[in-house]
C-alpha atoms as a PDB file:
ATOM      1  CA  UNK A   1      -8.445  40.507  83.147  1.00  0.00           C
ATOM      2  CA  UNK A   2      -5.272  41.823  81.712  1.00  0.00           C
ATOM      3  CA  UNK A   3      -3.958  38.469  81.631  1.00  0.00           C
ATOM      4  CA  UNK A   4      -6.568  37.405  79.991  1.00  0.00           C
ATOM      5  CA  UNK A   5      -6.335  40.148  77.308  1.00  0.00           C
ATOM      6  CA  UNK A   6      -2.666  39.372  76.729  1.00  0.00           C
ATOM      7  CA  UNK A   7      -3.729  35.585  75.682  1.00  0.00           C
ATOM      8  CA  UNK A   8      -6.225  36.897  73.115  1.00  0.00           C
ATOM      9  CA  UNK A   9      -3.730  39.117  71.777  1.00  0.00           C
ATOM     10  CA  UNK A  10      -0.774  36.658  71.427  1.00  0.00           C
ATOM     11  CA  UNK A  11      -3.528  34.477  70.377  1.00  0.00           C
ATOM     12  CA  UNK A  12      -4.389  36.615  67.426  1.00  0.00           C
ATOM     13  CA  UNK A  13      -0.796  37.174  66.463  1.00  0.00           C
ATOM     14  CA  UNK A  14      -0.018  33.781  66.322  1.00  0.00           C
ATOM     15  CA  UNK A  15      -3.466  33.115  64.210  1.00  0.00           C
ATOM     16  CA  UNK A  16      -2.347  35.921  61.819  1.00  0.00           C
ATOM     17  CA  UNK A  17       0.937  34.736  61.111  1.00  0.00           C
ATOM     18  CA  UNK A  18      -0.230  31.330  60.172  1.00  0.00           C
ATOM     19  CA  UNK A  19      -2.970  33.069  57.817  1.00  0.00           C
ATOM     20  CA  UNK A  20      -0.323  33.741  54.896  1.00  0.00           C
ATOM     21  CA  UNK A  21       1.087  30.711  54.570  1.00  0.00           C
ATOM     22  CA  UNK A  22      -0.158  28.495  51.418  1.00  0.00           C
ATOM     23  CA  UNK A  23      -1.346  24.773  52.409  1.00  0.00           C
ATOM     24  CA  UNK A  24       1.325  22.961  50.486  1.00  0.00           C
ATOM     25  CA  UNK A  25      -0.632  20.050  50.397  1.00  0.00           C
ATOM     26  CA  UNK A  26      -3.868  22.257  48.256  1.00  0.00           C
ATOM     27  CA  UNK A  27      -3.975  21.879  44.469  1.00  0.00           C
ATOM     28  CA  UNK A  28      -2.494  25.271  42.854  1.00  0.00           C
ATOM     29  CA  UNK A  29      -5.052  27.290  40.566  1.00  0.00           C
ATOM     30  CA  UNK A  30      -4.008  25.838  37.483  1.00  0.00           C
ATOM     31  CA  UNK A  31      -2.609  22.208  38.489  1.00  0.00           C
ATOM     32  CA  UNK A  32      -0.045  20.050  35.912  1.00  0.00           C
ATOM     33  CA  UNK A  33      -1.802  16.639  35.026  1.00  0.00           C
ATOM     34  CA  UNK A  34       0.578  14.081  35.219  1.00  0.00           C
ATOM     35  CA  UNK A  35       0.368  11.213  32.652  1.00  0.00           C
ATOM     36  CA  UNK A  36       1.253   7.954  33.875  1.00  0.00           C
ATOM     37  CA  UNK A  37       2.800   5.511  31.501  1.00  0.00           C
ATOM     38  CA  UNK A  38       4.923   2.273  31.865  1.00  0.00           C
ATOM     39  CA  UNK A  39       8.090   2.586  31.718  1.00  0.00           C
ATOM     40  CA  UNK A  40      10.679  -0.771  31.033  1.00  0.00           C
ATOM     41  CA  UNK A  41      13.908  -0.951  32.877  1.00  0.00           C
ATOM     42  CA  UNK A  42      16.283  -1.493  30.065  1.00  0.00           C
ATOM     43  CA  UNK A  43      18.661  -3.750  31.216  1.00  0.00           C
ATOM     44  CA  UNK A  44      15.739  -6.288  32.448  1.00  0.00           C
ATOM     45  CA  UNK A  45      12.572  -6.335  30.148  1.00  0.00           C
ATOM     46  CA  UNK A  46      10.458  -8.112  32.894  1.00  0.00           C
ATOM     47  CA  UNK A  47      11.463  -4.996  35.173  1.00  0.00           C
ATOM     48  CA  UNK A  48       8.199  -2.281  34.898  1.00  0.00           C
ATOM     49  CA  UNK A  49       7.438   0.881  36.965  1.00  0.00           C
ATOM     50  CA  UNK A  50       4.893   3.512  36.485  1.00  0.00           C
ATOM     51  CA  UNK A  51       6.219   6.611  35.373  1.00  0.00           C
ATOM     52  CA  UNK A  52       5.620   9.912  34.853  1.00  0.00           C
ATOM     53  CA  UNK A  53       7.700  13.487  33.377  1.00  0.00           C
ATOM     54  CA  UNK A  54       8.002  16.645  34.636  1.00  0.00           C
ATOM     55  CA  UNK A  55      10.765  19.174  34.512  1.00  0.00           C
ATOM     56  CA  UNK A  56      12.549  17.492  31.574  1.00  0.00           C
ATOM     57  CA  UNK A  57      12.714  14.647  33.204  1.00  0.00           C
ATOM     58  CA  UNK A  58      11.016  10.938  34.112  1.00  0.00           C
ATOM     59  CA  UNK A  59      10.457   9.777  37.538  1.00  0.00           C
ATOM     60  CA  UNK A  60       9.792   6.552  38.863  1.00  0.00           C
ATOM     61  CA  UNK A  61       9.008   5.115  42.152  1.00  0.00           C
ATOM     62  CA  UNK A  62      11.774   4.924  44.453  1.00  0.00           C
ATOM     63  CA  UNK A  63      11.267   5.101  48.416  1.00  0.00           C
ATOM     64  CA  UNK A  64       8.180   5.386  51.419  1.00  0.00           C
ATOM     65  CA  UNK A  65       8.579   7.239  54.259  1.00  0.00           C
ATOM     66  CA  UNK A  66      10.756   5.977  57.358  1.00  0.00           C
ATOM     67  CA  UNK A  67       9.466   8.159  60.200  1.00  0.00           C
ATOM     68  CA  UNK A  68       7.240  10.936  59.817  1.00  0.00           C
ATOM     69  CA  UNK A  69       7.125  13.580  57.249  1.00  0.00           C
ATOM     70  CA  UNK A  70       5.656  16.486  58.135  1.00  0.00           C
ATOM     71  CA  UNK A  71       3.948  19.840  56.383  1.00  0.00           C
ATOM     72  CA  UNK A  72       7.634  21.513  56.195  1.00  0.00           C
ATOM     73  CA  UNK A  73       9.336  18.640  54.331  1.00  0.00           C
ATOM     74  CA  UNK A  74       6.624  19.321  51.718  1.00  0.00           C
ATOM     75  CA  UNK A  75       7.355  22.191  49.169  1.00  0.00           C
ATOM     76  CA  UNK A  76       4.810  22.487  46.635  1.00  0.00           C
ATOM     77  CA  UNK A  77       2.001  20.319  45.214  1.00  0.00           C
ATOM     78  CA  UNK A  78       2.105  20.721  41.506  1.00  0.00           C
ATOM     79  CA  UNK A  79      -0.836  19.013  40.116  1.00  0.00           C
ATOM     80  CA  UNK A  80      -2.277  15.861  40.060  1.00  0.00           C
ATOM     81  CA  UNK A  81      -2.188  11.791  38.290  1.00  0.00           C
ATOM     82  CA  UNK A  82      -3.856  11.027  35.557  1.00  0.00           C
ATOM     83  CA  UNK A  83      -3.735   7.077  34.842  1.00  0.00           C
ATOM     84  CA  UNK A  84      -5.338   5.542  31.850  1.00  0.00           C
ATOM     85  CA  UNK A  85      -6.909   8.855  30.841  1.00  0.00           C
ATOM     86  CA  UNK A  86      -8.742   8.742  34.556  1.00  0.00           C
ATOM     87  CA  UNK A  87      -7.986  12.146  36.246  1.00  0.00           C
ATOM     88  CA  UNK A  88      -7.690  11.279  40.192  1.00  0.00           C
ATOM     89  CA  UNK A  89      -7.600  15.470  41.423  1.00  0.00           C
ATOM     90  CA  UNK A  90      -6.632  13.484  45.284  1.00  0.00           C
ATOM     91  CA  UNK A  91      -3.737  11.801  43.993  1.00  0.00           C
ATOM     92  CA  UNK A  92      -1.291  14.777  44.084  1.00  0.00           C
ATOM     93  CA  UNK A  93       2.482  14.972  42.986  1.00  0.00           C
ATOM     94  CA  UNK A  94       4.302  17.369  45.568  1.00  0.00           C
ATOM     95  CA  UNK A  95       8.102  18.890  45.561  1.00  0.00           C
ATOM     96  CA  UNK A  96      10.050  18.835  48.416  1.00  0.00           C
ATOM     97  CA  UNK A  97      11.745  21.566  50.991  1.00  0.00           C
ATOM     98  CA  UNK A  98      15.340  19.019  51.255  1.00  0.00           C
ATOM     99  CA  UNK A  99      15.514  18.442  47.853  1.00  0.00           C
ATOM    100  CA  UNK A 100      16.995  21.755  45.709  1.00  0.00           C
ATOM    101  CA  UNK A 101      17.952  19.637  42.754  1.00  0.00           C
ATOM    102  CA  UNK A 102      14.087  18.476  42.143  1.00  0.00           C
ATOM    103  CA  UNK A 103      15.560  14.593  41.931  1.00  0.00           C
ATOM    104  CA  UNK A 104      12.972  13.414  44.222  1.00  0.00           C
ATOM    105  CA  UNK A 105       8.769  13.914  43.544  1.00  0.00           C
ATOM    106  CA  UNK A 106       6.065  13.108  46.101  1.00  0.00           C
ATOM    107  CA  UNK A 107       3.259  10.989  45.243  1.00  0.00           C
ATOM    108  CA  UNK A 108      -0.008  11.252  47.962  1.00  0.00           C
ATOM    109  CA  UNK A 109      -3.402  10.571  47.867  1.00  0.00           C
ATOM    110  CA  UNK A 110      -5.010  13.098  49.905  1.00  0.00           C
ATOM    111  CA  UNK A 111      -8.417  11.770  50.901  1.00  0.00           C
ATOM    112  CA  UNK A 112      -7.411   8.584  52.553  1.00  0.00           C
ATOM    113  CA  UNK A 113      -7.280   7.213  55.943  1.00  0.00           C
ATOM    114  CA  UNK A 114      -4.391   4.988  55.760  1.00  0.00           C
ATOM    115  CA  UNK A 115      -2.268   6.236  53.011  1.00  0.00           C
ATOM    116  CA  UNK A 116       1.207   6.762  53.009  1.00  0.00           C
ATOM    117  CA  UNK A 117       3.529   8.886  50.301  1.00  0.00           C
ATOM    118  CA  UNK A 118       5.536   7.517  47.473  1.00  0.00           C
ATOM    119  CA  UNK A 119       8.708   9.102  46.819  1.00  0.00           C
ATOM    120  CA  UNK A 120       9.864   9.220  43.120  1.00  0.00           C
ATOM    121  CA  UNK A 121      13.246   9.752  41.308  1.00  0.00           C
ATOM    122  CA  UNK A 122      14.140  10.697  38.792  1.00  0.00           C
ATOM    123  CA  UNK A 123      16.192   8.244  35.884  1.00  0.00           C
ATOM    124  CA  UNK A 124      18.459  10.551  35.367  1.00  0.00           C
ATOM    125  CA  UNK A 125      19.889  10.012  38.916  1.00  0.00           C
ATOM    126  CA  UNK A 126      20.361   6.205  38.874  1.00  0.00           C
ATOM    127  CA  UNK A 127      23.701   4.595  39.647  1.00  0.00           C
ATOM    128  CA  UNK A 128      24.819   8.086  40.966  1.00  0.00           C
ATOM    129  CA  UNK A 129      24.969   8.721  45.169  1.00  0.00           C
ATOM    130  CA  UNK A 130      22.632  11.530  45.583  1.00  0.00           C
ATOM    131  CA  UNK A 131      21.491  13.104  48.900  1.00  0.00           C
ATOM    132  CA  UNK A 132      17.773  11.794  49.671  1.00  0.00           C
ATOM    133  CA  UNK A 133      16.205  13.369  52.624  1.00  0.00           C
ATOM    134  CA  UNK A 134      16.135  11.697  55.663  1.00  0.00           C
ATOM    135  CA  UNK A 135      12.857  10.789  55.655  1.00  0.00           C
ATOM    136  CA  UNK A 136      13.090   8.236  52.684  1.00  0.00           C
ATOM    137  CA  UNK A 137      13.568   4.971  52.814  1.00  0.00           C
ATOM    138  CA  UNK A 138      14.790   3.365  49.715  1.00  0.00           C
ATOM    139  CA  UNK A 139      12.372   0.108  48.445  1.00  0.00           C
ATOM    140  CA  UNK A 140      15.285  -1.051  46.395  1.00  0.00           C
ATOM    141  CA  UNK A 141      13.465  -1.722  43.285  1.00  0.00           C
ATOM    142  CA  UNK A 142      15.967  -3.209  40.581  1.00  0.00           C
ATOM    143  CA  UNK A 143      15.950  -0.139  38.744  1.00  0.00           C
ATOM    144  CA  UNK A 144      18.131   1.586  41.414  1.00  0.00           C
ATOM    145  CA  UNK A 145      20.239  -1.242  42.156  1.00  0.00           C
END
């Protein structure tokens, strides 16, 4: 019995330490809408990417995951996409816990089975060698060639 009673407590401590933490992956109470728009790689015109700002600053597709991310890599989720003036509220832009400069943004769509992120970066970082966390793998797109 005592054993027993020394589960349910442990139990319940272990329940009420998790109950503070914010899901990083919910939408916050007043979300950012991110506007999509094409951006042109300058030194190739037939080079596009979807963009989008935030921060002062334009991100673009960069990297997927190689191995798994999990809920502490994720920081915040910031809002969500809107593409041609569609909201999508499940397609979410997140920050991330390894990245204290905010050069890399998290694209996921919440609600599907078989999804998997998209990391962005942002322009501003091209050509120089920043730290990426771990868990990105770089797509080499042109634009960070």
């Amino acid at each position: 019995m005592r054993r027993a009673v020394w589960i349910a407590a442990v139990l319940f401590l272990l329940a009420l330490a998790g109950c503070g933490r914010a899901d990083p992956y919910a939408l916050p109470e007043e979300p950012l809408a991110f506007e999509t728009w094409d951006f042109t790689n300058p030194e190739d015109p037939d080079d596009g990417y979807m963009a989008l700002d935030y921060g002062g600053r334009t991100y673009l597709p960069y990297g997927i995951p190689e191995g798994r991310i999990g809920g502490h890599d994720i920081d915040r989720c910031l809002g969500y996409v809107v593409q041609d003036g569609e909201a999508d509220p499940d397609m979410r832009i997140y920050t991330l816990s390894d990245d204290p400069d905010g050069s890399y943004l998290m694209e996921y769509y919440v609600n599907g089975n078989m999804e998997q992120p998209i990391f962005l970066r942002a322009i501003d970082t091209a050509g120089e060698e920043i730290p990426a966390p771990d868990y990105i793998d770089s797509l080499e797109y042109a634009y960070w060639e």
